[in-house]
C-alpha atoms as a PDB file:
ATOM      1  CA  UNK A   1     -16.075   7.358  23.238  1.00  0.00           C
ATOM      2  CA  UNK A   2     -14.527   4.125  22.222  1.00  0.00           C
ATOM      3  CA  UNK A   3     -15.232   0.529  24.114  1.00  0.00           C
ATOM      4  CA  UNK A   4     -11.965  -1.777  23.778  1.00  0.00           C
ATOM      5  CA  UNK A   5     -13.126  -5.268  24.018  1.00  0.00           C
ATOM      6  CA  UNK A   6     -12.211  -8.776  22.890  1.00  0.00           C
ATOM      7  CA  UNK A   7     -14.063 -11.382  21.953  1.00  0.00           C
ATOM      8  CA  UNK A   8     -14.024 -15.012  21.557  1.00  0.00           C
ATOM      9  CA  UNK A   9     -15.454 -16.840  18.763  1.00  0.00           C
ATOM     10  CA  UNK A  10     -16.065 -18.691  15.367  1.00  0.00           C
ATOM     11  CA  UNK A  11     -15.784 -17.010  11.833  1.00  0.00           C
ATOM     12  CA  UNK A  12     -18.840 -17.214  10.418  1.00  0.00           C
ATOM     13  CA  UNK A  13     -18.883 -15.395   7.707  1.00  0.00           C
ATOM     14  CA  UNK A  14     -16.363 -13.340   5.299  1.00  0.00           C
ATOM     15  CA  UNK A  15     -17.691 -10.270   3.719  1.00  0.00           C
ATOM     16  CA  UNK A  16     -15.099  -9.349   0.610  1.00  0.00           C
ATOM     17  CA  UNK A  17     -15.548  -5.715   0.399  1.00  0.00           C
ATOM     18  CA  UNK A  18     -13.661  -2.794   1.779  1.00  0.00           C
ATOM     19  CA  UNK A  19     -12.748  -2.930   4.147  1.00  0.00           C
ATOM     20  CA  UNK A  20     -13.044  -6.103   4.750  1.00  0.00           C
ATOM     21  CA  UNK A  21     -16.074  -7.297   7.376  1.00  0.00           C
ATOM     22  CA  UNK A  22     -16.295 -10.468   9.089  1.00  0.00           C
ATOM     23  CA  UNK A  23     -19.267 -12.111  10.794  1.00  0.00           C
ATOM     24  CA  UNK A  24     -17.967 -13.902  14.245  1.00  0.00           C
ATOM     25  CA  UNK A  25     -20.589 -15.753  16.575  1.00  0.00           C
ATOM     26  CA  UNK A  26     -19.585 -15.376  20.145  1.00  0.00           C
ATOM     27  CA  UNK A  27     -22.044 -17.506  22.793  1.00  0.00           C
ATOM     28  CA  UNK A  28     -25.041 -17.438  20.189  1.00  0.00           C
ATOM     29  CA  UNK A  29     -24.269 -13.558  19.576  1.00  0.00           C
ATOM     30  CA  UNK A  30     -23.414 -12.539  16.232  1.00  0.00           C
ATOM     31  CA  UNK A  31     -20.825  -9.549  16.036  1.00  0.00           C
ATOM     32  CA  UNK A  32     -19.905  -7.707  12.577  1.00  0.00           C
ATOM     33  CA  UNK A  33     -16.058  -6.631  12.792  1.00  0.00           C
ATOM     34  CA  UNK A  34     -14.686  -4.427   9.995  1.00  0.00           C
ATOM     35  CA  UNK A  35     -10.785  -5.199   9.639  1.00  0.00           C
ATOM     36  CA  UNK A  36      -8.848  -1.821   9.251  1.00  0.00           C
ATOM     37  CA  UNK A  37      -5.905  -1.443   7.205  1.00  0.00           C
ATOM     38  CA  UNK A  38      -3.462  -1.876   9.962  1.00  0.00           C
ATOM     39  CA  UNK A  39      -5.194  -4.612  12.054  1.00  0.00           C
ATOM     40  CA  UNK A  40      -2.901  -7.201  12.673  1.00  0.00           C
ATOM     41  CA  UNK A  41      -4.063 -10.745  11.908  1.00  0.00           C
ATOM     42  CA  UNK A  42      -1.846 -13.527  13.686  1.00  0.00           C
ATOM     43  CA  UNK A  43      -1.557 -17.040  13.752  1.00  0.00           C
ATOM     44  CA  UNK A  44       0.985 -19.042  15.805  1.00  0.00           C
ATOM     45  CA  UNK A  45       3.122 -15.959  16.394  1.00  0.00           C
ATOM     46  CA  UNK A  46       3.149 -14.900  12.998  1.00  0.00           C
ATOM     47  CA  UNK A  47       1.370 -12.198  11.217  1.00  0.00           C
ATOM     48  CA  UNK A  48      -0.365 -13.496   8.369  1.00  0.00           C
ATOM     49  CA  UNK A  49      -3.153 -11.860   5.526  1.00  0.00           C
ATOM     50  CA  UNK A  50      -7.017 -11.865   5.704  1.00  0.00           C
ATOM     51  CA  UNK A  51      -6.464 -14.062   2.314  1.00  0.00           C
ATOM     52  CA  UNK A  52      -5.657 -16.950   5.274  1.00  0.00           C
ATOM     53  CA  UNK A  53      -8.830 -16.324   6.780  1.00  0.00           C
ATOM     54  CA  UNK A  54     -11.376 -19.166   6.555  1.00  0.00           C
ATOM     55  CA  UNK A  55     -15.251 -19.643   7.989  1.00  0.00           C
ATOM     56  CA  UNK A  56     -14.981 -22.022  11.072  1.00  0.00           C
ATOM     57  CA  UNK A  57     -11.660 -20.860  12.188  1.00  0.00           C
ATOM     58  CA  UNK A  58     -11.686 -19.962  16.095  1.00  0.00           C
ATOM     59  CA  UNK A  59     -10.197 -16.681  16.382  1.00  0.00           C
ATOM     60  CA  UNK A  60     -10.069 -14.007  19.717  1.00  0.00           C
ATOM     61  CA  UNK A  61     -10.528 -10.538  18.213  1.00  0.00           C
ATOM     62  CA  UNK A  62      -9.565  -7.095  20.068  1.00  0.00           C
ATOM     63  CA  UNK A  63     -11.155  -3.966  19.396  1.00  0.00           C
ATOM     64  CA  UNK A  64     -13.273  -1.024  19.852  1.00  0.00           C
ATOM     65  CA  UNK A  65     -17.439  -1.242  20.089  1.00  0.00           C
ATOM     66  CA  UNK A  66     -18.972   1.237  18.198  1.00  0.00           C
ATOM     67  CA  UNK A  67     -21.236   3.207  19.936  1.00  0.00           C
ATOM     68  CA  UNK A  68     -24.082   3.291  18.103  1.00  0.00           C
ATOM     69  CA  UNK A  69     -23.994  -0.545  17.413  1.00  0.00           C
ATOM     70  CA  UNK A  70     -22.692  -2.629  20.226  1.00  0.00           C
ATOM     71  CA  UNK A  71     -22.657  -5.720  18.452  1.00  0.00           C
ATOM     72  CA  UNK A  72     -20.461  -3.695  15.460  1.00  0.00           C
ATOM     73  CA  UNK A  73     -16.525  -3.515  15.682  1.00  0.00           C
ATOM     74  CA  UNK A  74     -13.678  -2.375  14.437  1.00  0.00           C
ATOM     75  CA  UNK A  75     -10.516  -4.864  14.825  1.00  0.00           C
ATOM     76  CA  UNK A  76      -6.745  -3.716  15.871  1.00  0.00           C
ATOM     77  CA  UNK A  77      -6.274  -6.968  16.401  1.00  0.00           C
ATOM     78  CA  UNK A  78      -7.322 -10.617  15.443  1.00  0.00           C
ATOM     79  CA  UNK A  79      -5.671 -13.695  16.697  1.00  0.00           C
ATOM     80  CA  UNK A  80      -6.647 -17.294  14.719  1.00  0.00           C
ATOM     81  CA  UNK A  81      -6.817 -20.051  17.942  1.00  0.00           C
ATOM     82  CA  UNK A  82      -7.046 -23.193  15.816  1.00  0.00           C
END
């Protein structure tokens, strides 16, 4: 069973392989989130491309936990704050 849940953090860290990863830190908890080919990444009401995506960014990310990991997710959705 999938866990929808969204989280609020910093970028840490962009892993370029496929799909693309991303390391976010959320209140001192580090989260891996693998970026699908139809998440939508938006900025300012805008859809933009992970090519925009930069370490240090504050972003609020929407997805489902994996079960077997619960720090692991997969992204339908990932909103840049900053």
């Amino acid at each position: 069973m999938m866990n929808e849940r969204a989280i609020r953090g910093t970028l840490a860290a962009i892993m370029e392989s496929w799909p693309m990863q991303l390391s976010i830190i959320s209140n001192s908890e580090r989260f891996s989130i693998v970026l699908a080919e139809d998440t939508k990444i938006m900025r300012g009401g805008k859809q933009i491309s992970a090519g925009d995506l930069r370490v240090g960014q504050l972003m609020c990310v929407t997805g489902n936990m994996t079960s077997r990991d619960p720090s692991s997710m997969t992204a339908d959705r990932l909103e840049i704050l900053d």
